[in-house]
PDB file of N, CA and C in Angstrom:
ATOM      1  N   UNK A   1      76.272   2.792   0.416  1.00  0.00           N
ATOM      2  CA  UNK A   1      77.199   3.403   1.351  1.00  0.00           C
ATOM      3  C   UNK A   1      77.794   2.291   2.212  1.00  0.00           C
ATOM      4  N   UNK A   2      79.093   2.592   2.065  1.00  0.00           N
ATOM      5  CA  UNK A   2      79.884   1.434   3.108  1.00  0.00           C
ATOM      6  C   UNK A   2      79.819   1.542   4.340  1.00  0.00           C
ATOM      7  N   UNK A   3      79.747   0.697   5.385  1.00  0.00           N
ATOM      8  CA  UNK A   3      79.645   0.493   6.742  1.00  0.00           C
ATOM      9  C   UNK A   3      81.191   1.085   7.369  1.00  0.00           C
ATOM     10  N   UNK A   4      80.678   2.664   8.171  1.00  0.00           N
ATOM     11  CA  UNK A   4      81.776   2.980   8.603  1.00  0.00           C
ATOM     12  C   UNK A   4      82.132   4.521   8.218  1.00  0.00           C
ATOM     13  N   UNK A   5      81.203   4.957   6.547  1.00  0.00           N
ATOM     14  CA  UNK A   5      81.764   6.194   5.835  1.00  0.00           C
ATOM     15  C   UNK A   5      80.936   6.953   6.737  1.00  0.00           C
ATOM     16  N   UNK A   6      81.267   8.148   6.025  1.00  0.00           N
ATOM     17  CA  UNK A   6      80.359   9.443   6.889  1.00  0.00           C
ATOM     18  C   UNK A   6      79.696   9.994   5.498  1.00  0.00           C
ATOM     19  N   UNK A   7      78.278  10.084   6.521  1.00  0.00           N
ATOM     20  CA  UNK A   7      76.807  10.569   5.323  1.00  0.00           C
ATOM     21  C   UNK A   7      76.603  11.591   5.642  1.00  0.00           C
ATOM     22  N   UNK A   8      76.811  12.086   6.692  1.00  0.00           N
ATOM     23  CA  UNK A   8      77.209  14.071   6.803  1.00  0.00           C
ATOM     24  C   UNK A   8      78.176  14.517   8.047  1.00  0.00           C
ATOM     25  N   UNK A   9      78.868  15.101   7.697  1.00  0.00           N
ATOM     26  CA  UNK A   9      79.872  15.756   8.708  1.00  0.00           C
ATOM     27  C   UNK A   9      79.293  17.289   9.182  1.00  0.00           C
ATOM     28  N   UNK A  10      78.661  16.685  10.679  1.00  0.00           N
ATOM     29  CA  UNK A  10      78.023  17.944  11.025  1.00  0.00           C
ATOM     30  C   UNK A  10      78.858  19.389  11.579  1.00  0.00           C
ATOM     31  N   UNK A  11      80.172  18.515  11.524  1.00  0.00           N
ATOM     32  CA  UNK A  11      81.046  19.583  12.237  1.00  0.00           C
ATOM     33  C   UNK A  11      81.774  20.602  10.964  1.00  0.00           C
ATOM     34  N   UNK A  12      81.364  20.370   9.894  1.00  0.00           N
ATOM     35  CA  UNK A  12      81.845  20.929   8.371  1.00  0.00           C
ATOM     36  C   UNK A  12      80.393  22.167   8.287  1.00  0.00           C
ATOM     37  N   UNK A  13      79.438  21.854   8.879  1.00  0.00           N
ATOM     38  CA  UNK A  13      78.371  22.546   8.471  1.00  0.00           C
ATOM     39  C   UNK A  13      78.385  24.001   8.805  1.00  0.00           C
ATOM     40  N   UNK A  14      77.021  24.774   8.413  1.00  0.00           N
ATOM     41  CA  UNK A  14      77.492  26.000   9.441  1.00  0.00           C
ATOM     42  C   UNK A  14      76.462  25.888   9.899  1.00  0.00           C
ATOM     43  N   UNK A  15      76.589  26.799  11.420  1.00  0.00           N
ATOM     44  CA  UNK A  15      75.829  26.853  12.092  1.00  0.00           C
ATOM     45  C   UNK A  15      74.764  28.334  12.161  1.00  0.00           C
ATOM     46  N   UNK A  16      73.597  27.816  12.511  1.00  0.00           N
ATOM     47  CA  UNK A  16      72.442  29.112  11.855  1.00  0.00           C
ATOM     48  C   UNK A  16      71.619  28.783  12.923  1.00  0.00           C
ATOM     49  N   UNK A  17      71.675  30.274  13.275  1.00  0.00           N
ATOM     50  CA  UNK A  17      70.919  30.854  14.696  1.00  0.00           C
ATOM     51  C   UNK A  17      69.021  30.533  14.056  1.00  0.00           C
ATOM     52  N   UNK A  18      68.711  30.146  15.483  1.00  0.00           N
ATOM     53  CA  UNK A  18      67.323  30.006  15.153  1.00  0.00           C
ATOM     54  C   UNK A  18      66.689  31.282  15.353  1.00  0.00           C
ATOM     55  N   UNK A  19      65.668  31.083  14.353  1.00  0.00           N
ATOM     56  CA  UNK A  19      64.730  32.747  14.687  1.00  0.00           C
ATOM     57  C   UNK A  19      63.435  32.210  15.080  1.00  0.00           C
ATOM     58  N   UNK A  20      63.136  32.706  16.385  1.00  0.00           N
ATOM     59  CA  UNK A  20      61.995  32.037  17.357  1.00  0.00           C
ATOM     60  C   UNK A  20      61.348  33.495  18.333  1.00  0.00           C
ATOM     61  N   UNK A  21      60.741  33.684  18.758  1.00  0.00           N
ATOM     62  CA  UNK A  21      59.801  34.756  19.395  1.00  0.00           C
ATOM     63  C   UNK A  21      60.723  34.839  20.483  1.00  0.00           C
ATOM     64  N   UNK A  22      60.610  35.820  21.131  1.00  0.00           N
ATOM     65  CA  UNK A  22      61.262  36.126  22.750  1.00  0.00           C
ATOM     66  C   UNK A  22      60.122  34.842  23.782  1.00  0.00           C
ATOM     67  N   UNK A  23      60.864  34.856  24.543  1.00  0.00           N
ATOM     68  CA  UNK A  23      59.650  33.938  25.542  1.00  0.00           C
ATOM     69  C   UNK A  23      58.922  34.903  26.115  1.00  0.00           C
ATOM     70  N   UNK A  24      58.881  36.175  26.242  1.00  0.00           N
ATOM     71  CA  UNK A  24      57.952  36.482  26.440  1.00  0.00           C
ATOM     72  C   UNK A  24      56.927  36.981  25.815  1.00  0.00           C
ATOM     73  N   UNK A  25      57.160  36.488  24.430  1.00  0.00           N
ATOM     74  CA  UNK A  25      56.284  36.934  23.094  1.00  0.00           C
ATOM     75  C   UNK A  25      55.755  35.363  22.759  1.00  0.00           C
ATOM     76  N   UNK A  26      55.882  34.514  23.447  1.00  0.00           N
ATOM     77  CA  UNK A  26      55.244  33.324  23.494  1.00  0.00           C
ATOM     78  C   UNK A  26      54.252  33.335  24.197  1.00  0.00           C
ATOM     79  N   UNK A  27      52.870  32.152  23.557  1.00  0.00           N
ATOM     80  CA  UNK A  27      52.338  31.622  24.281  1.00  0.00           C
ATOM     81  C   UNK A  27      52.308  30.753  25.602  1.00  0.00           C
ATOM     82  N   UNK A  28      51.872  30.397  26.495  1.00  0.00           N
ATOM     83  CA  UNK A  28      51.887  29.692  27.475  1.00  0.00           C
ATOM     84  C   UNK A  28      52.328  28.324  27.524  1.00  0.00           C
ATOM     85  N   UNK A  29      52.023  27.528  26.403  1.00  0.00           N
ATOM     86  CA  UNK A  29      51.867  25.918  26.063  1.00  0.00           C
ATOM     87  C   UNK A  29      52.929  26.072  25.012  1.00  0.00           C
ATOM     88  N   UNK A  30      53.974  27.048  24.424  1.00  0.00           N
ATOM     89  CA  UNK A  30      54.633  27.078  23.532  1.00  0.00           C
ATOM     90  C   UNK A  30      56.251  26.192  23.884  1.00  0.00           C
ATOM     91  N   UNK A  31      56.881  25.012  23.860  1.00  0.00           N
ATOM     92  CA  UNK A  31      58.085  24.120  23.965  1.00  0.00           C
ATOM     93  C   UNK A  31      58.859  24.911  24.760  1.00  0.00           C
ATOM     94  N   UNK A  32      59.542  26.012  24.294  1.00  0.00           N
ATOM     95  CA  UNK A  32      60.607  27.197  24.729  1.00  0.00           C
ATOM     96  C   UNK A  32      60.034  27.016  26.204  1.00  0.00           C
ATOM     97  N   UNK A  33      58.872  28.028  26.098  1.00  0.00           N
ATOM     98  CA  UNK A  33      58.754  28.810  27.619  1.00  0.00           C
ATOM     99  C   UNK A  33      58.473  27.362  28.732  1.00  0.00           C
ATOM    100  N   UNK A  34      57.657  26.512  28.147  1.00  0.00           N
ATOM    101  CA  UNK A  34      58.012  25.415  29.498  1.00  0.00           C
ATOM    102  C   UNK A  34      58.776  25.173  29.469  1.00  0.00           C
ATOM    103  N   UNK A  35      59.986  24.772  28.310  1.00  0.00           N
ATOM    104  CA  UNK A  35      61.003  24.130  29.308  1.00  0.00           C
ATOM    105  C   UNK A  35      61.810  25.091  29.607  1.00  0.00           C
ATOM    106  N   UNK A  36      61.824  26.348  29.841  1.00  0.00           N
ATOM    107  CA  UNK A  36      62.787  27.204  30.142  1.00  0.00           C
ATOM    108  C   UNK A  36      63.364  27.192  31.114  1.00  0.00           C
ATOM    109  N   UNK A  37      63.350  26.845  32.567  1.00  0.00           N
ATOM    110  CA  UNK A  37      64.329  26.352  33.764  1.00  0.00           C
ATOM    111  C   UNK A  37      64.790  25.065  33.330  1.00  0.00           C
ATOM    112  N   UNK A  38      64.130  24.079  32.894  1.00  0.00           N
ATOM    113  CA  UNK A  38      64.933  23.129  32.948  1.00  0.00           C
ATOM    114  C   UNK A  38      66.379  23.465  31.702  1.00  0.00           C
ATOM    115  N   UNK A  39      66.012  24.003  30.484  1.00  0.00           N
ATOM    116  CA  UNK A  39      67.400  24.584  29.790  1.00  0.00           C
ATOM    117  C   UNK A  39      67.981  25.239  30.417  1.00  0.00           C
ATOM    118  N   UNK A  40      67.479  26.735  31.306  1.00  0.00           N
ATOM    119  CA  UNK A  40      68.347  27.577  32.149  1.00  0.00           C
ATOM    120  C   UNK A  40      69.288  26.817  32.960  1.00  0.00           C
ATOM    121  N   UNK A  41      68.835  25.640  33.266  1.00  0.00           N
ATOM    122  CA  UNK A  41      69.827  24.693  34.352  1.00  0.00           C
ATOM    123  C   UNK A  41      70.628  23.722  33.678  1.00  0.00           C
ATOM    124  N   UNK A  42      70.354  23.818  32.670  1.00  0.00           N
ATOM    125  CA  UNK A  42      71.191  22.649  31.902  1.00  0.00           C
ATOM    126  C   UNK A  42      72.281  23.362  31.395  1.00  0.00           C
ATOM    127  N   UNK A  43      72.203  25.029  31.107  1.00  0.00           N
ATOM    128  CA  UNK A  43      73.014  25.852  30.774  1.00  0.00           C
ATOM    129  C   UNK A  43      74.167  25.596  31.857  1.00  0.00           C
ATOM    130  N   UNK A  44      73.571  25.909  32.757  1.00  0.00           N
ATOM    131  CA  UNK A  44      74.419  26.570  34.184  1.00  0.00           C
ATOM    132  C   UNK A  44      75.048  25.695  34.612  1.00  0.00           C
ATOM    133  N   UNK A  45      74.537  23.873  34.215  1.00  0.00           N
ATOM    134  CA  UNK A  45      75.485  22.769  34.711  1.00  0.00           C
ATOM    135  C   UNK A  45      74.971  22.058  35.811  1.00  0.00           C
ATOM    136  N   UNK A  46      73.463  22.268  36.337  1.00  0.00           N
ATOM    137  CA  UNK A  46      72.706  22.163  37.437  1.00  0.00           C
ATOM    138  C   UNK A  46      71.822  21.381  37.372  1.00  0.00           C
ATOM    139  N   UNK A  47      72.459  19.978  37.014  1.00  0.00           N
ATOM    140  CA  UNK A  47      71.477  18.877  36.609  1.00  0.00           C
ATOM    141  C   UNK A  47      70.625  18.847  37.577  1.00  0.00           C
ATOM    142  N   UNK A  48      70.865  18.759  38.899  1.00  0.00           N
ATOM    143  CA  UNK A  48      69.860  18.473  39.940  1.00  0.00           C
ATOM    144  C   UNK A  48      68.262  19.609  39.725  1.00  0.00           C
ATOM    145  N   UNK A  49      69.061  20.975  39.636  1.00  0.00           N
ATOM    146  CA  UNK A  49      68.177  21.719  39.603  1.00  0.00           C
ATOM    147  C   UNK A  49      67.222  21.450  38.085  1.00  0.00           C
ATOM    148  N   UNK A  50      67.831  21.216  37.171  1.00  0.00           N
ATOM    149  CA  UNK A  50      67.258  20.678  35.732  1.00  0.00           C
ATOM    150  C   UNK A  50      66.149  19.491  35.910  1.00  0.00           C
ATOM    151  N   UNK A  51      66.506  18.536  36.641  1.00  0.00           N
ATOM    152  CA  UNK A  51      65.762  17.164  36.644  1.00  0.00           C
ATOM    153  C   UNK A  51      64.484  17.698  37.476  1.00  0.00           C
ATOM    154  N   UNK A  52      64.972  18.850  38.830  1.00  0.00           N
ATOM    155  CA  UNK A  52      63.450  18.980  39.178  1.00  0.00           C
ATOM    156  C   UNK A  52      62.605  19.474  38.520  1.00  0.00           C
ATOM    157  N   UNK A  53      63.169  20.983  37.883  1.00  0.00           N
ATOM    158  CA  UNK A  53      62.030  21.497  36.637  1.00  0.00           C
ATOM    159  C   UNK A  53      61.435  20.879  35.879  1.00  0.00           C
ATOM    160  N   UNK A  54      62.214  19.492  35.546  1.00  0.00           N
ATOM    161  CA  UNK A  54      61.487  18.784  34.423  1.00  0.00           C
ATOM    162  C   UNK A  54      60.539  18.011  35.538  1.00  0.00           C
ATOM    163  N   UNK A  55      60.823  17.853  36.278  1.00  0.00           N
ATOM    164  CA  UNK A  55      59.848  17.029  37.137  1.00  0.00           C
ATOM    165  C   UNK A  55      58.881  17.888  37.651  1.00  0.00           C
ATOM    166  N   UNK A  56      58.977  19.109  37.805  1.00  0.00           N
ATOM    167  CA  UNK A  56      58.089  20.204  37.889  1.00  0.00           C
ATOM    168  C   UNK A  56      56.885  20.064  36.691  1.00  0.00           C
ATOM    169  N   UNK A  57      57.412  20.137  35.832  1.00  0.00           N
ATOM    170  CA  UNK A  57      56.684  20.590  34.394  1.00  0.00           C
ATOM    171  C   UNK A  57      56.001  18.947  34.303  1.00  0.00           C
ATOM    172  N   UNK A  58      56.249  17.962  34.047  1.00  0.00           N
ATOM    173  CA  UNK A  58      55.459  17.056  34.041  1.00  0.00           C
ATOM    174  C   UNK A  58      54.671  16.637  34.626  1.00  0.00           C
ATOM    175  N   UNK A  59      55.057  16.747  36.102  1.00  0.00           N
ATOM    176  CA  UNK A  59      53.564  16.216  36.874  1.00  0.00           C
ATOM    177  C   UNK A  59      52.485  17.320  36.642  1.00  0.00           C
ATOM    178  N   UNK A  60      52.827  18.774  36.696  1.00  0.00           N
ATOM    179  CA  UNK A  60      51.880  19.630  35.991  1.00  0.00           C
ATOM    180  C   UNK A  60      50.962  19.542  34.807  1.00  0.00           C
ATOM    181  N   UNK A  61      51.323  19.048  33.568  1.00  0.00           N
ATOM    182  CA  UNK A  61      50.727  18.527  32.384  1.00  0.00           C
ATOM    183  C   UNK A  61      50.269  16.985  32.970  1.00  0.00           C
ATOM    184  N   UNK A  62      50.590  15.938  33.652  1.00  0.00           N
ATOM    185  CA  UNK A  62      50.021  15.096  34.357  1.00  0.00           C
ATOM    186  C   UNK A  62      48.505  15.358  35.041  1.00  0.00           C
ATOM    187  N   UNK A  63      48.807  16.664  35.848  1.00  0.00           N
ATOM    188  CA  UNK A  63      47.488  16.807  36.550  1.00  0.00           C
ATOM    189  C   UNK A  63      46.592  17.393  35.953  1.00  0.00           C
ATOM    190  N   UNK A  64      47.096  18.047  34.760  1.00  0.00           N
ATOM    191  CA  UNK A  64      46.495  19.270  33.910  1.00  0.00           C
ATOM    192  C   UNK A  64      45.146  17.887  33.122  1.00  0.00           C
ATOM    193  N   UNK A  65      46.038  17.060  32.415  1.00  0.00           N
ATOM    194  CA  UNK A  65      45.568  16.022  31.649  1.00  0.00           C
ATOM    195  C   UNK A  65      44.812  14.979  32.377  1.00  0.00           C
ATOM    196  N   UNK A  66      44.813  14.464  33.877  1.00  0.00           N
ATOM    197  CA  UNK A  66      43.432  14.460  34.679  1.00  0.00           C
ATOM    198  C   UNK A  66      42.459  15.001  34.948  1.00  0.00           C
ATOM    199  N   UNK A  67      42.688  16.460  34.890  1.00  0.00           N
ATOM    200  CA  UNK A  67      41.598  17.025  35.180  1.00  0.00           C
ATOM    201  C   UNK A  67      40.910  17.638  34.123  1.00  0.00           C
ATOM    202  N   UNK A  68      41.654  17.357  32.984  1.00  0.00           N
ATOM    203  CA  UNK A  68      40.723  17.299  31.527  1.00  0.00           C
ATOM    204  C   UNK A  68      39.633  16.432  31.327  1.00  0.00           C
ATOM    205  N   UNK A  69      40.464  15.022  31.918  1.00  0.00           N
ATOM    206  CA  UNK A  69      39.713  13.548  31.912  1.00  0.00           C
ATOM    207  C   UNK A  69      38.321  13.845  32.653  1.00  0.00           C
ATOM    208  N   UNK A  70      38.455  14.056  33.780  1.00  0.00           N
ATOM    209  CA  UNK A  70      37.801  14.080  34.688  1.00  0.00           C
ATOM    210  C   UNK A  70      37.024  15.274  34.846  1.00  0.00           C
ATOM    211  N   UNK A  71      36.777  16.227  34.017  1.00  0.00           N
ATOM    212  CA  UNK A  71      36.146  16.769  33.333  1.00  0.00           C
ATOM    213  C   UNK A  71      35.027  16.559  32.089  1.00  0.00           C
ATOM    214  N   UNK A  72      35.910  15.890  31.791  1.00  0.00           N
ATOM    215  CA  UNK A  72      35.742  15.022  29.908  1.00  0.00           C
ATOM    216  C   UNK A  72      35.965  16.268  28.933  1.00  0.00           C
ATOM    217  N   UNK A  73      37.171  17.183  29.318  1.00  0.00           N
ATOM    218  CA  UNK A  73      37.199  18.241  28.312  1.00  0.00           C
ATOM    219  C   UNK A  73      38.500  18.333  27.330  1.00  0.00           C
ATOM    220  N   UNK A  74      38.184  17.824  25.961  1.00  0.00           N
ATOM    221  CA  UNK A  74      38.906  17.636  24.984  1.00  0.00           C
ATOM    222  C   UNK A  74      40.207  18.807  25.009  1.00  0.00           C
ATOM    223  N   UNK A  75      41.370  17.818  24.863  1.00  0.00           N
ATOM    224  CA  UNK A  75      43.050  18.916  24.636  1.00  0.00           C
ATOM    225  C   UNK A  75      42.556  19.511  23.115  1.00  0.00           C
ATOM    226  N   UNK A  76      42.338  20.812  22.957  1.00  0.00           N
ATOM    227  CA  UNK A  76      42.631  21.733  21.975  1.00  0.00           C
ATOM    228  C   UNK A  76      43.819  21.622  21.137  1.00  0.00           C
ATOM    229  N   UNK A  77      44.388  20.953  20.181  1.00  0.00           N
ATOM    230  CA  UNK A  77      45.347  21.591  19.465  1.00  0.00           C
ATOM    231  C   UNK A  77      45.421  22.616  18.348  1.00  0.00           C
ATOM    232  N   UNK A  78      46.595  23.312  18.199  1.00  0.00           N
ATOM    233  CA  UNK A  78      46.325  24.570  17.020  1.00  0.00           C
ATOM    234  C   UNK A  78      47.563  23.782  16.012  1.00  0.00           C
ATOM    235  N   UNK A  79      48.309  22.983  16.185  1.00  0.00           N
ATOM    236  CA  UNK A  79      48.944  22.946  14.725  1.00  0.00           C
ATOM    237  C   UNK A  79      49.633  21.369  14.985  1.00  0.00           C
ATOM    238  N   UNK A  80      48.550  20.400  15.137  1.00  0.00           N
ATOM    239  CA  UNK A  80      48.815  19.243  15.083  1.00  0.00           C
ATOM    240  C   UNK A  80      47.734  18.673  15.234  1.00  0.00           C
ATOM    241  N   UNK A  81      47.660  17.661  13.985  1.00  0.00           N
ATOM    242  CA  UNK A  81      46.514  16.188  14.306  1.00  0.00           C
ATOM    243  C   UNK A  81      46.613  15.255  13.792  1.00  0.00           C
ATOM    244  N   UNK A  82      45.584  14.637  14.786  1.00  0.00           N
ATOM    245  CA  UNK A  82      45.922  13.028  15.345  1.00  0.00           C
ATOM    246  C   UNK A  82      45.557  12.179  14.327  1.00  0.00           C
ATOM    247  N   UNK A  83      46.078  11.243  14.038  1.00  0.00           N
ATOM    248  CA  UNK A  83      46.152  10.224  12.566  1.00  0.00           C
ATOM    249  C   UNK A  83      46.873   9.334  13.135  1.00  0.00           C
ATOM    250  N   UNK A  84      45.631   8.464  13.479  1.00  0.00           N
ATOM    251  CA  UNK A  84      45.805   7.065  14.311  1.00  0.00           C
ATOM    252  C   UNK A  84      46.421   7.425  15.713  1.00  0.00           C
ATOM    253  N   UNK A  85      47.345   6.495  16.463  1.00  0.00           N
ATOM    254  CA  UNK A  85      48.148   7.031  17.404  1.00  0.00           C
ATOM    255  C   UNK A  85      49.536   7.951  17.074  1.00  0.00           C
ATOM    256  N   UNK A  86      49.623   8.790  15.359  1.00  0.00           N
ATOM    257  CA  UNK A  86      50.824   9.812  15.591  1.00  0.00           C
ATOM    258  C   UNK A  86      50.246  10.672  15.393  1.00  0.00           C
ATOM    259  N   UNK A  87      50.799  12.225  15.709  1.00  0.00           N
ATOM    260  CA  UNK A  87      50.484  13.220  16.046  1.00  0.00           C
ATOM    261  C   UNK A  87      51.439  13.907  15.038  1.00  0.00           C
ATOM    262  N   UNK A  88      50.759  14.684  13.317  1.00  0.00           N
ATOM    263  CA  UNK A  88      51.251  15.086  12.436  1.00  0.00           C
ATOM    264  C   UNK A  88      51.289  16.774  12.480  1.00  0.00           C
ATOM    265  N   UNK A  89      52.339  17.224  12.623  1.00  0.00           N
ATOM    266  CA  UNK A  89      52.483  19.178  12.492  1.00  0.00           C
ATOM    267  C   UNK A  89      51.772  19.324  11.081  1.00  0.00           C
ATOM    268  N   UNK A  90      51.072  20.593  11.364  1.00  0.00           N
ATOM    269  CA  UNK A  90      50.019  20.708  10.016  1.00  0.00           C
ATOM    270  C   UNK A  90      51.188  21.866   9.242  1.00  0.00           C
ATOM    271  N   UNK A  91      51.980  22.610   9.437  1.00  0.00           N
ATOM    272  CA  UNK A  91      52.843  23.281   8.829  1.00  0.00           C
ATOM    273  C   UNK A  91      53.938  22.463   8.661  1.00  0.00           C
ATOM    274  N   UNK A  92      54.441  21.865   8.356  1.00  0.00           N
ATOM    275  CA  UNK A  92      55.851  21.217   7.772  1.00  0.00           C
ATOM    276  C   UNK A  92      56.375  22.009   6.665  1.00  0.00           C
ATOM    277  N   UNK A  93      57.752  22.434   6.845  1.00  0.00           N
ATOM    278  CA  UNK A  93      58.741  23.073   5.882  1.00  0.00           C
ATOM    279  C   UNK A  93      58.261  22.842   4.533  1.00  0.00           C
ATOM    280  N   UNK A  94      58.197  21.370   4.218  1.00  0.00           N
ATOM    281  CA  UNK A  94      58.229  22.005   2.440  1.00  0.00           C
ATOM    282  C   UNK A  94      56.579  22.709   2.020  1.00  0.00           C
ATOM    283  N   UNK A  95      55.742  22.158   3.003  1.00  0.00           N
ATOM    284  CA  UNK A  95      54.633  22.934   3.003  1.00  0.00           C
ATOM    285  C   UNK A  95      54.434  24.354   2.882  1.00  0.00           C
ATOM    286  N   UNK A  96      55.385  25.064   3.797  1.00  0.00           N
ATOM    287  CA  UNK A  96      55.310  26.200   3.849  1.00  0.00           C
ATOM    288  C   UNK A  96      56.418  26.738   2.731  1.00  0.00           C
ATOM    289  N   UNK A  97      57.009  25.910   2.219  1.00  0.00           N
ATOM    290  CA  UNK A  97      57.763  26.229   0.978  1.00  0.00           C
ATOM    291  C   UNK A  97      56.975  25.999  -0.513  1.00  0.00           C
ATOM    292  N   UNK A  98      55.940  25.191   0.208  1.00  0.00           N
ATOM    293  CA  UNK A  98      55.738  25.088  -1.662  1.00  0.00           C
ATOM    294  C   UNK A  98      55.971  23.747  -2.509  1.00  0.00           C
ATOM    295  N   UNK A  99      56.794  23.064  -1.590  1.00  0.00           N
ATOM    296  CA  UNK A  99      57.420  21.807  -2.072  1.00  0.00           C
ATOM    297  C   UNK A  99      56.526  20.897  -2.271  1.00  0.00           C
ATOM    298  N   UNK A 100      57.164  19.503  -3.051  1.00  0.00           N
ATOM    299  CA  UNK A 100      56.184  18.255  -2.615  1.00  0.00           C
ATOM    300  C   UNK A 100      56.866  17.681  -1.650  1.00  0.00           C
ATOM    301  N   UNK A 101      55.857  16.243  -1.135  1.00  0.00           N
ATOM    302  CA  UNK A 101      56.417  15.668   0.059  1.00  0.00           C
ATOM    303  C   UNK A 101      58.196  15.308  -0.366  1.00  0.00           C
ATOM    304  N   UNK A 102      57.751  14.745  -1.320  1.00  0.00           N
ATOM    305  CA  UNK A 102      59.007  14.137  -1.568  1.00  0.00           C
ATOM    306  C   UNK A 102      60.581  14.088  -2.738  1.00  0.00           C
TER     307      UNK A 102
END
């Protein structure tokens, strides 16, 4: 491929609604529902209000993850593990398709 072509034109594609639980049919620790003010504000154009939520939500998992330490009580995961320092999703698409890796 030449320096310069286009390897996908995302604006040719179509676009396909995600199918995801209501947030309130989510779990607690589920991506959506924490970051949900900080998207609600990113919607609305309210960076200020956005940057605090996110600053909300992190020092929270900050203190959450001290007082695990300081406990000594191991983070639970349900659909990810640790292999070396990366952190592998145990469901991956072609998995759940059937596929091989590659």
């Amino acid at each position: 491929m030449k320096e310069g072509s286009i390897f996908v034109d995302t604006k040719k594609l179509p676009i396909i609604k995600k199918k995801v639980r209501k947030l309130e049919d989510q779990d607690d620790f589920e991506s959506r529902r924490l970051w949900k003010d900080v998207t609600h504000n990113l919607k609305i154009k309210d960076i200020d209000a956005a940057t605090e939520a996110k600053h909300r939500l992190e020092e929270r998992q900050r203190a959450e993850a001290r007082e695990r330490k300081e406990n000594e009580v191991q983070w639970e995961t349900r659909v990810f593990h640790e292999d070396g320092e990366c952190w592998i999703y145990d469901y991956p698409l072609l998995k759940r398709l059937g596929g091989n890796k590659y």
